[in-house]
C-alpha atoms as a PDB file:
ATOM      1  CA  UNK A   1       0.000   0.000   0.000  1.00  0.00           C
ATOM      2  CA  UNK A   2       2.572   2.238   0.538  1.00  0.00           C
ATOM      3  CA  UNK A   3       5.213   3.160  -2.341  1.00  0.00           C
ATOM      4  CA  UNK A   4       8.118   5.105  -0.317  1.00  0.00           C
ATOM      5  CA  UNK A   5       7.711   3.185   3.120  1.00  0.00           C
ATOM      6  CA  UNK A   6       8.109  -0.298   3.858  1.00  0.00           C
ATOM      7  CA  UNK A   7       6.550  -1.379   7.240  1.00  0.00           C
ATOM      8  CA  UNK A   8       7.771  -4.622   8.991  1.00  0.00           C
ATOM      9  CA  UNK A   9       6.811  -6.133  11.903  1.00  0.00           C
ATOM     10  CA  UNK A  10       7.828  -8.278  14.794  1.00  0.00           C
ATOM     11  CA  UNK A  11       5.428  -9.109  17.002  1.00  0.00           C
ATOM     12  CA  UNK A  12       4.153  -6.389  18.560  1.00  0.00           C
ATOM     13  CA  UNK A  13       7.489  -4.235  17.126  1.00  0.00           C
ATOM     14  CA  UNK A  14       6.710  -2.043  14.071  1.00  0.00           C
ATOM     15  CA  UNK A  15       9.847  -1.017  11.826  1.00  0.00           C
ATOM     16  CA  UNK A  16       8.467   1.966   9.362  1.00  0.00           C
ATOM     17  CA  UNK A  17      11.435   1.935   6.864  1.00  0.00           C
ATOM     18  CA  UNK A  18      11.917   5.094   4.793  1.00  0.00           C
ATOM     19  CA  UNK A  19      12.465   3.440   1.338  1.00  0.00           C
ATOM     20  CA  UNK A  20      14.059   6.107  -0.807  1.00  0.00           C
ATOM     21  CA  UNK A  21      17.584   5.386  -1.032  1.00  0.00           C
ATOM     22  CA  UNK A  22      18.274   7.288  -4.684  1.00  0.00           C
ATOM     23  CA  UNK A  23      17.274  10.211  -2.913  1.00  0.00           C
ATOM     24  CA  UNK A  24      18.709   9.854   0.626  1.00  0.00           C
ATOM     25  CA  UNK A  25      14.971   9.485   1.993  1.00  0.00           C
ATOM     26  CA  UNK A  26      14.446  12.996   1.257  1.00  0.00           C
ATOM     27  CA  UNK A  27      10.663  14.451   2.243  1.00  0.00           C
ATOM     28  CA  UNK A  28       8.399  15.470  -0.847  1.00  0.00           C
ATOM     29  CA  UNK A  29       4.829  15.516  -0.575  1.00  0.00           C
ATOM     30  CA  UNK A  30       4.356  11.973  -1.390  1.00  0.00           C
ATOM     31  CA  UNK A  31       6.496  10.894   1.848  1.00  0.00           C
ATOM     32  CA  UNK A  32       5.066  13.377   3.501  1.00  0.00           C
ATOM     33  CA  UNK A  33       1.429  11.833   3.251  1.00  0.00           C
ATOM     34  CA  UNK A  34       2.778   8.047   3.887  1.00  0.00           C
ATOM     35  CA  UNK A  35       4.510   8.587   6.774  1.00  0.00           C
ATOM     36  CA  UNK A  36       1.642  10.706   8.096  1.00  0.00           C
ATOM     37  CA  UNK A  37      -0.884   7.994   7.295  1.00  0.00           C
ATOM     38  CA  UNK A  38       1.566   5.116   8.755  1.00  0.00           C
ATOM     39  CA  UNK A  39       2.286   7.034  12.183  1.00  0.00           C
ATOM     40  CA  UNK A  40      -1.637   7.935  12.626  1.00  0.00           C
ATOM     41  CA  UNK A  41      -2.508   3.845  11.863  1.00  0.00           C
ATOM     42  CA  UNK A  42       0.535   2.358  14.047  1.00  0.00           C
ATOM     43  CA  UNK A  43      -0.577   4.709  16.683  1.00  0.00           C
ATOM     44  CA  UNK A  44      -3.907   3.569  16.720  1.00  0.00           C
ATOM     45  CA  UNK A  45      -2.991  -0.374  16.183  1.00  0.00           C
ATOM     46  CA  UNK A  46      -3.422  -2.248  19.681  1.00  0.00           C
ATOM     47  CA  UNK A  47      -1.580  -5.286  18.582  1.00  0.00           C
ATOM     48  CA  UNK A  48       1.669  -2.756  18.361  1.00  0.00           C
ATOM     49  CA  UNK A  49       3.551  -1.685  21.267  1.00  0.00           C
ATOM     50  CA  UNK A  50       6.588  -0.239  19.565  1.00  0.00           C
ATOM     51  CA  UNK A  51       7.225   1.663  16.833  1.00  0.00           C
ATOM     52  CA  UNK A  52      10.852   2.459  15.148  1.00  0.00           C
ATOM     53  CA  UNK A  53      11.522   4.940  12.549  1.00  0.00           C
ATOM     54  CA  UNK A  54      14.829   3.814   9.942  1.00  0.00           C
ATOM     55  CA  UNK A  55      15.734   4.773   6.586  1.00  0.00           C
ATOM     56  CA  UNK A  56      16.835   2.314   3.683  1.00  0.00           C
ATOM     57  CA  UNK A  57      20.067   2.668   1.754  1.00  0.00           C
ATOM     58  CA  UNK A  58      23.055   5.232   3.127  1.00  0.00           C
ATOM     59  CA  UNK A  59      20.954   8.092   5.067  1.00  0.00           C
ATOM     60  CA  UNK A  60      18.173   7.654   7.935  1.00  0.00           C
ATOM     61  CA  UNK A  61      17.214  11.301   5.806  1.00  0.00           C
ATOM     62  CA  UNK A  62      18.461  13.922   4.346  1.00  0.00           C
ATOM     63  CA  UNK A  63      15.124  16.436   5.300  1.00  0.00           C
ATOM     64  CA  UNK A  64      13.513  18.307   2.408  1.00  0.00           C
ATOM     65  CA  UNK A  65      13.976  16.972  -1.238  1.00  0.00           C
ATOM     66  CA  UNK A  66      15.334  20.242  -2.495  1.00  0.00           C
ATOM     67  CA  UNK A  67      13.676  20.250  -5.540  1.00  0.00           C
ATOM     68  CA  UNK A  68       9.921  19.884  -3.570  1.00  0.00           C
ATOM     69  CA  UNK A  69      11.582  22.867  -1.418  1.00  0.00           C
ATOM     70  CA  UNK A  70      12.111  24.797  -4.602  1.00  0.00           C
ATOM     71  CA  UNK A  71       8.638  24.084  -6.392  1.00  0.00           C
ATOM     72  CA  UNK A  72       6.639  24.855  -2.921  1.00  0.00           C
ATOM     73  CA  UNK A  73       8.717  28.475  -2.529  1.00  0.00           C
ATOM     74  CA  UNK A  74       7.381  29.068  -5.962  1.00  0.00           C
ATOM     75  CA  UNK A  75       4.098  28.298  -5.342  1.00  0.00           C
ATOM     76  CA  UNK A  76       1.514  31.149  -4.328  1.00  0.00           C
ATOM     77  CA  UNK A  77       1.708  31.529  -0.255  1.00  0.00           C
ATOM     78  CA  UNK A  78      -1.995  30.065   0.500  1.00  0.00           C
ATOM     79  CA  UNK A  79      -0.158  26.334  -1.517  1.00  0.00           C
ATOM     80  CA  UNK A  80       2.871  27.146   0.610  1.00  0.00           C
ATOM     81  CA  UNK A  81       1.483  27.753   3.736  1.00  0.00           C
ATOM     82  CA  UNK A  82      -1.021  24.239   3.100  1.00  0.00           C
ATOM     83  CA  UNK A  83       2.116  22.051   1.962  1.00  0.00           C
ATOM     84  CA  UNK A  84       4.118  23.488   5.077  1.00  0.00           C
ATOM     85  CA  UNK A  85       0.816  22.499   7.526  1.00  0.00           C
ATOM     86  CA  UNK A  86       1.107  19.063   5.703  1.00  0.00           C
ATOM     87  CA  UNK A  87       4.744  18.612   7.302  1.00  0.00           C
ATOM     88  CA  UNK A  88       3.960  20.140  10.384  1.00  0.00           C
ATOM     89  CA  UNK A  89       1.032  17.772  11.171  1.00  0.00           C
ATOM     90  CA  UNK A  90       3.261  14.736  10.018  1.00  0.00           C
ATOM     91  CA  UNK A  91       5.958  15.487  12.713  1.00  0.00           C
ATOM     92  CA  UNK A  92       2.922  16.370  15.156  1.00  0.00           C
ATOM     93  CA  UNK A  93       2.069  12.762  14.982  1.00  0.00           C
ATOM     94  CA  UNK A  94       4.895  11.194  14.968  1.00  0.00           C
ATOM     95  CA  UNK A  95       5.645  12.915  18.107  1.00  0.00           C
ATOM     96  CA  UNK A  96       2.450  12.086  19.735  1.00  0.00           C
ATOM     97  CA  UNK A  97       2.082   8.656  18.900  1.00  0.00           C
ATOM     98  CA  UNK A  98       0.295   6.947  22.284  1.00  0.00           C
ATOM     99  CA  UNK A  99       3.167   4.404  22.087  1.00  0.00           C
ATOM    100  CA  UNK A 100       7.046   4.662  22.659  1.00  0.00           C
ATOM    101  CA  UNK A 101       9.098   5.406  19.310  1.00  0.00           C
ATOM    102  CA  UNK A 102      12.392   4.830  18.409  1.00  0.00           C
ATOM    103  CA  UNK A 103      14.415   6.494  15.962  1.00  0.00           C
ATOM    104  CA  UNK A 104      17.393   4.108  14.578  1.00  0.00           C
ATOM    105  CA  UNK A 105      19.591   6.590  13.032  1.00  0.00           C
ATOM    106  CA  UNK A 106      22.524   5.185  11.182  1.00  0.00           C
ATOM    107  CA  UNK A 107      23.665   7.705   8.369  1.00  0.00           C
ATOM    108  CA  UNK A 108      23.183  11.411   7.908  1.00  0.00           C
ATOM    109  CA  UNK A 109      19.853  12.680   9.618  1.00  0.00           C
ATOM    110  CA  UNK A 110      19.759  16.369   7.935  1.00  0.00           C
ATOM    111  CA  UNK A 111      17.492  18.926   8.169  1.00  0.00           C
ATOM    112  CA  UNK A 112      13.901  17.132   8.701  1.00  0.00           C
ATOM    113  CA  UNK A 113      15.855  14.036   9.243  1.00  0.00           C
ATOM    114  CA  UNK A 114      16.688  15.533  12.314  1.00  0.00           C
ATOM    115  CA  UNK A 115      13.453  16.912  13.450  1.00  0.00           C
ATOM    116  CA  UNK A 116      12.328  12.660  13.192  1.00  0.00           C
ATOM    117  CA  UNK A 117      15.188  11.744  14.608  1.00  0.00           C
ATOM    118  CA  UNK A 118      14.214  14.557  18.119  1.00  0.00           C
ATOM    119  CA  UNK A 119      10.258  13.909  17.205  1.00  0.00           C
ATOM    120  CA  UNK A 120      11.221  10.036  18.694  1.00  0.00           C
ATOM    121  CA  UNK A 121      10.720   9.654  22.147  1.00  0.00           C
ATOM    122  CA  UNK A 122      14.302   7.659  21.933  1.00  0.00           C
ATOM    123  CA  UNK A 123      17.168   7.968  19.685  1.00  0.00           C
ATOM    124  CA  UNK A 124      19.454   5.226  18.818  1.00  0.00           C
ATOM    125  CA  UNK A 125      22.363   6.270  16.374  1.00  0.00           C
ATOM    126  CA  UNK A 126      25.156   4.636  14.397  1.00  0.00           C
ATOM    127  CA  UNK A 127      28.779   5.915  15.133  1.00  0.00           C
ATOM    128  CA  UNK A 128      28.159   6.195  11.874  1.00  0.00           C
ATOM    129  CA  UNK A 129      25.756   8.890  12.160  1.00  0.00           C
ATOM    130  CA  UNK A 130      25.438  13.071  11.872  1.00  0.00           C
ATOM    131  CA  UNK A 131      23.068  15.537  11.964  1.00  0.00           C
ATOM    132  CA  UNK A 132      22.670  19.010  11.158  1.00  0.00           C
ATOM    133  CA  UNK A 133      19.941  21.759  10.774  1.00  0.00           C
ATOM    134  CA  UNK A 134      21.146  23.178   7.314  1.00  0.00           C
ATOM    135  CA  UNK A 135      18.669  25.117   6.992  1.00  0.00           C
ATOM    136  CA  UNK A 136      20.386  28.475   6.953  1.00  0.00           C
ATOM    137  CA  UNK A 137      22.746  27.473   4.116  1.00  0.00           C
ATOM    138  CA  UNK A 138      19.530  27.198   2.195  1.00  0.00           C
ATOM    139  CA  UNK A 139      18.110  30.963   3.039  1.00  0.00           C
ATOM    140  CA  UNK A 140      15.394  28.870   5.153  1.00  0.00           C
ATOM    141  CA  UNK A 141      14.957  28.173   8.687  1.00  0.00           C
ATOM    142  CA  UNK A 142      14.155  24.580  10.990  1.00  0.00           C
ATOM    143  CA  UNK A 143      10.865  25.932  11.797  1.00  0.00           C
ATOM    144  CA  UNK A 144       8.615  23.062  11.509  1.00  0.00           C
ATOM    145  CA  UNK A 145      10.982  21.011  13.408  1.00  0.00           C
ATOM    146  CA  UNK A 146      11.976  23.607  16.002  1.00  0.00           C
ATOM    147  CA  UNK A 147       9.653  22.324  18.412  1.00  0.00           C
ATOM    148  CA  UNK A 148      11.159  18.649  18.493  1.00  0.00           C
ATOM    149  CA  UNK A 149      14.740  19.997  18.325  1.00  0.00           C
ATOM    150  CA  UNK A 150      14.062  22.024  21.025  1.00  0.00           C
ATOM    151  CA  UNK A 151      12.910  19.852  23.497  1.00  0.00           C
ATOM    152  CA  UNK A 152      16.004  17.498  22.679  1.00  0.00           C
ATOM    153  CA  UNK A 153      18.972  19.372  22.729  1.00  0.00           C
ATOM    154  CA  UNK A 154      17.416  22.702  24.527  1.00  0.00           C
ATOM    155  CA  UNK A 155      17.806  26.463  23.588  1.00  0.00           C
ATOM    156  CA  UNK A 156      21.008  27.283  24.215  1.00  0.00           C
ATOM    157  CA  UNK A 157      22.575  24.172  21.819  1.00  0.00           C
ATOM    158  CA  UNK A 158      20.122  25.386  19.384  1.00  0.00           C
ATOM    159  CA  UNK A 159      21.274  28.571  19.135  1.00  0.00           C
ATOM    160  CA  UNK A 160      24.447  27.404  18.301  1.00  0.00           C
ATOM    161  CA  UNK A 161      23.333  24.970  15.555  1.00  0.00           C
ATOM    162  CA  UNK A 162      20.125  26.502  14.270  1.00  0.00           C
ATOM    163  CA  UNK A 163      22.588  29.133  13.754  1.00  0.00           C
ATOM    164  CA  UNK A 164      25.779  27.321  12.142  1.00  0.00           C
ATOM    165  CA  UNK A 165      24.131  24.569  10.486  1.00  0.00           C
ATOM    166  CA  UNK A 166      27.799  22.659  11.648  1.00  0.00           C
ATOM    167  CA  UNK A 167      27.436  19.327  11.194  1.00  0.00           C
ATOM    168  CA  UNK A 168      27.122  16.968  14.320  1.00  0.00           C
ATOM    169  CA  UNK A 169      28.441  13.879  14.710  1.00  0.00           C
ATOM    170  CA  UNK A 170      27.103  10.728  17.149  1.00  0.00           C
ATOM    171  CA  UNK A 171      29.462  12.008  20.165  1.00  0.00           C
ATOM    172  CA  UNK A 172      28.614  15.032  19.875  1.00  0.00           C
ATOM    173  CA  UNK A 173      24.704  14.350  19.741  1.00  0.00           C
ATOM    174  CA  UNK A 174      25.021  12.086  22.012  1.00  0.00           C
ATOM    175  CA  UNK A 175      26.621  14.850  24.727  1.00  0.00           C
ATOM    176  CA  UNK A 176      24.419  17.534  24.076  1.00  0.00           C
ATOM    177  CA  UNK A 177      21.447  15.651  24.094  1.00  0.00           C
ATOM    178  CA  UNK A 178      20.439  14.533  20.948  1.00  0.00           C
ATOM    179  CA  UNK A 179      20.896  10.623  20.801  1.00  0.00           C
ATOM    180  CA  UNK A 180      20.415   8.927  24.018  1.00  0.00           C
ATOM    181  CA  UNK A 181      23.006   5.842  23.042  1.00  0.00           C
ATOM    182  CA  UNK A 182      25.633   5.473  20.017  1.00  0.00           C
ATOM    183  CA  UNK A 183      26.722   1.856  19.133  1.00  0.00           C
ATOM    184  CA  UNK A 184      28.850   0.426  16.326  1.00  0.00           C
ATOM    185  CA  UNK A 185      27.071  -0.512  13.211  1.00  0.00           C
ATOM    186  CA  UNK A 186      27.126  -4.019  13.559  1.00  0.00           C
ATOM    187  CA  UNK A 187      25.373  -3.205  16.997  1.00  0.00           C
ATOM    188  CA  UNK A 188      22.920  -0.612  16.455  1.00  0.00           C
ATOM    189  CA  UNK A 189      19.998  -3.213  15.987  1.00  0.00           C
ATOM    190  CA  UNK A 190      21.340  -5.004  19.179  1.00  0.00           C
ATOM    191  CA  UNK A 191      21.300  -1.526  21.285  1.00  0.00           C
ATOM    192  CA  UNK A 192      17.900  -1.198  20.245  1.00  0.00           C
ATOM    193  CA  UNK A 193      16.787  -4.856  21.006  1.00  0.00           C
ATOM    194  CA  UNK A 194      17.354  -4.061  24.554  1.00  0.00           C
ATOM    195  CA  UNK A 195      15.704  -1.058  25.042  1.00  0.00           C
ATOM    196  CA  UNK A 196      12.767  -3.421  23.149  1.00  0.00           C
ATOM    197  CA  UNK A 197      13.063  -5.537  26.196  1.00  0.00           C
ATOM    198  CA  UNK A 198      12.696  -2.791  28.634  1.00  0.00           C
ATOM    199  CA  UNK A 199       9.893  -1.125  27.083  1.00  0.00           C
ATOM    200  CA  UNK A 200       8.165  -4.116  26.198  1.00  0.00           C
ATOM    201  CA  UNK A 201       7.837  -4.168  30.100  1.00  0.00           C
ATOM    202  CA  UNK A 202       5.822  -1.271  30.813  1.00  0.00           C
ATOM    203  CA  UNK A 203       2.295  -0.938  30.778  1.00  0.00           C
ATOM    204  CA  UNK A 204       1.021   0.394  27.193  1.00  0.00           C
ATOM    205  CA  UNK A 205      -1.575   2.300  28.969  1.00  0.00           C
ATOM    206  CA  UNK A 206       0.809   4.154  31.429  1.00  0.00           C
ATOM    207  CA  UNK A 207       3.179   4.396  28.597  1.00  0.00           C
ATOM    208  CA  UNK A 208       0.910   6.795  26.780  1.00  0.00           C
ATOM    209  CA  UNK A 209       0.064   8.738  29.699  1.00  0.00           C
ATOM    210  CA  UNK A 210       3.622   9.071  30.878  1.00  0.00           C
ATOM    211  CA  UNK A 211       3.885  11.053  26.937  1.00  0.00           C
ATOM    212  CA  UNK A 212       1.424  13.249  27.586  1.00  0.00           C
ATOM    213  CA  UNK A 213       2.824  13.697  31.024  1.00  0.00           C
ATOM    214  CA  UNK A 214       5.902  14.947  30.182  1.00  0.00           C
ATOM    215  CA  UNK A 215       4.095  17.247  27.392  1.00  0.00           C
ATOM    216  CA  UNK A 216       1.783  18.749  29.728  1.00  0.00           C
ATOM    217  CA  UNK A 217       4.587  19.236  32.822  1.00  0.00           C
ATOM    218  CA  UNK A 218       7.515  20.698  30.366  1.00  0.00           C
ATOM    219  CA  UNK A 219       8.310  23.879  30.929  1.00  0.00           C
ATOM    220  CA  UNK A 220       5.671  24.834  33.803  1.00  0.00           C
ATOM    221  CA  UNK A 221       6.922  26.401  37.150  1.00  0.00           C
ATOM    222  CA  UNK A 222       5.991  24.330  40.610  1.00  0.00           C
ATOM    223  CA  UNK A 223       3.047  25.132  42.369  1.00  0.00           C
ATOM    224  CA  UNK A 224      -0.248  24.147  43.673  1.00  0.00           C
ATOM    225  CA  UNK A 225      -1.814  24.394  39.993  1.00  0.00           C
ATOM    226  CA  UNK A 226       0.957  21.914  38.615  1.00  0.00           C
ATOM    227  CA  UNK A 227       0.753  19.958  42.043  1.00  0.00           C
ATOM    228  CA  UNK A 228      -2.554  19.233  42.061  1.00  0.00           C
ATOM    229  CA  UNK A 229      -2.582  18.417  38.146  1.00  0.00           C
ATOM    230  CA  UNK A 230      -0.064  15.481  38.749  1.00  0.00           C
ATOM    231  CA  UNK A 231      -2.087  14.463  41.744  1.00  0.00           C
ATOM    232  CA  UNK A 232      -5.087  14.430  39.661  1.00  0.00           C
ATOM    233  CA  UNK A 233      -3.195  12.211  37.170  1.00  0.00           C
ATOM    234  CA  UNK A 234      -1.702   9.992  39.218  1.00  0.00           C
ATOM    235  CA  UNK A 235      -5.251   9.227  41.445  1.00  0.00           C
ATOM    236  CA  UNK A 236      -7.194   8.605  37.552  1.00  0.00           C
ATOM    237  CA  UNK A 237      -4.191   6.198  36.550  1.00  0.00           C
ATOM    238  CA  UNK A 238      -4.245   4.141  39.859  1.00  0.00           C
ATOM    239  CA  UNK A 239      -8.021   3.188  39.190  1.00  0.00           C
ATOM    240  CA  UNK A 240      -7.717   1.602  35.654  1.00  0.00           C
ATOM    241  CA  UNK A 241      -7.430  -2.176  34.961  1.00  0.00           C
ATOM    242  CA  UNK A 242      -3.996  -2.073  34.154  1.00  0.00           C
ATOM    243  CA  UNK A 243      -2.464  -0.096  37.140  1.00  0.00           C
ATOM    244  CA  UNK A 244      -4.801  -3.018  38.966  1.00  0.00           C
ATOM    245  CA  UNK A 245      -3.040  -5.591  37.094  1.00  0.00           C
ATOM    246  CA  UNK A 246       0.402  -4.107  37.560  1.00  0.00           C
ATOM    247  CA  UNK A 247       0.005  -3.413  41.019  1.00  0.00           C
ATOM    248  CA  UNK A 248      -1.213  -7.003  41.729  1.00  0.00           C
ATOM    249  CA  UNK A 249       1.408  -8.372  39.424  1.00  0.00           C
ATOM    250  CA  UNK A 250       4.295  -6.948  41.812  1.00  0.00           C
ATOM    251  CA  UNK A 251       2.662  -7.991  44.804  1.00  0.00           C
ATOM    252  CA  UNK A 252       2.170 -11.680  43.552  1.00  0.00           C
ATOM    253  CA  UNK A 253       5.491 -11.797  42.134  1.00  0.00           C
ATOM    254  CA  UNK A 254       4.605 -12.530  38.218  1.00  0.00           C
ATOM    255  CA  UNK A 255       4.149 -11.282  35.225  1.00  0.00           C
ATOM    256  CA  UNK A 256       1.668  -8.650  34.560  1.00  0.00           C
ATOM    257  CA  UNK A 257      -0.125  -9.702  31.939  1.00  0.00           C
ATOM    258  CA  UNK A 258       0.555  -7.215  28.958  1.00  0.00           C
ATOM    259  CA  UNK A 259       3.911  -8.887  29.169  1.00  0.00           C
ATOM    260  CA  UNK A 260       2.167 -12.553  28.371  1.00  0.00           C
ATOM    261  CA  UNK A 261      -0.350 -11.452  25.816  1.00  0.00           C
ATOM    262  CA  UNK A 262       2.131 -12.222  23.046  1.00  0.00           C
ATOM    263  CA  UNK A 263       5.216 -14.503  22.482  1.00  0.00           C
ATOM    264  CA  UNK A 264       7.271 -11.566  21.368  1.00  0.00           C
ATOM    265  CA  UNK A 265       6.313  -9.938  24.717  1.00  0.00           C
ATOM    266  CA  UNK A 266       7.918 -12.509  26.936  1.00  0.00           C
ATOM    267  CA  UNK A 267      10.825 -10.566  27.594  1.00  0.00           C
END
């Protein structure tokens, strides 16, 4: 169904693989509207827990096909402003997907490329790996993905590379926030079979509302407004089914029993 994507899947794992490797897995409209259909169905699939961005060929992505870039500048600002509403929603998704993502970065992740790669709750990366917002060097800026990049590497790293469009590699993402683990090649997949394990663990209920957690806590100040909002939360999440089951679990000393619904869950 899809003609730049190729979805796998393992269980309850879901692999969305960008499948343009002529052109580095560059965004045009067309990849635009896949991934933003296959994020919006894996998000709403119970039988997947997990969902892990990757690119095909030498680059996770290398961000905005140029020539797309060029014809939507051209375009009259009302086209523009829709085909730039089409990204933003895409990245929107991805980022609140009701289920942890991973982003298994192994080549160059430029421009957009990087805004997926910070959209992911968790990035993985090749030492193999760079990033950059090059935005600048095109007479552009990384708005659309601003918000993402942001919230991964913070304001003050931003204003360095928003700025500079240097180009970062895995150490360096990985110290100023941008990955959260590097591995050899021939270990990436490895790297992210454990952190599989661990998630696979959790309760896909409290998953989600740990997302929208951190969304709605980011950035406020303490006080009795934010207090009582997280006591609110946590008092609604200790009544459902699953924080029953998981509570119970513990106490009994097994398995709760998202963990034995499926073979590929019996981690």
């Amino acid at each position: 169904m899809y003609e730049a994507l190729e979805i796998t899947r393992d269980g309850s794992v879901a692999t969305i693989w960008m499948n343009r490797p002529q052109r580095h897995n560059a965004f045009d409209a067309a990849l635009i509207a896949e991934l933003t259909q296959a994020f919006t169905q894996l998000g709403a699939d119970d039988e997947i827990r997990i969902v892990i961005l990757a690119g095909r060929g030498k680059s996770f992505s290398a961000g905005g096909d140029l020539n797309w870039m060029k014809a939507a500048g051209e375009a009259g600002f009302e086209a523009n402003l829709a085909d730039a509403g089409k990204l933003a929603q895409m990245f929107r998704i991805l980022a609140e997907m009701p289920k942890p993502t991973i982003a298994r970065v192994h080549g160059a992740a430029l421009g957009g490329g990087m805004g997926l790669a910070s959209a992911c709750d968790i990035c993985v990366a090749s030492t193999q790996a760079s990033f950059i917002t090059s935005e600048v060097r095109l007479g552009i800026i990384p708005a659309v993905i601003s918000p993402y990049v942001l919230r991964a590497i913070g304001m003050r790293q931003a204003s360095r590379y928003f700025l500079t469009a240097e180009r970062i590699d895995a150490a360096k993402a990985l110290q100023i926030g941008l990955v959260h683990e590097v591995a050899e090649a021939e270990t990436l997949d490895a790297a992210i079979d454990d952190l599989i394990s661990a998630l696979l663990k959790g309760g896909p209920q409290a998953q989600a509302a740990a997302k929208r957690l951190i969304r709605n806590v980011a950035g406020k100040m303490m006080g009795d407004a934010l207090a009582q909002e997280t006591a609110h939360n946590i008092a609604a999440l200790r009544m459902n089914a699953e924080a029953r089951e998981g509570l119970s679990a513990f106490l009994d000393k097994r398995a709760p029993a998202w963990i034995n619904r499926t073979g590929s869950d019996d981690v």
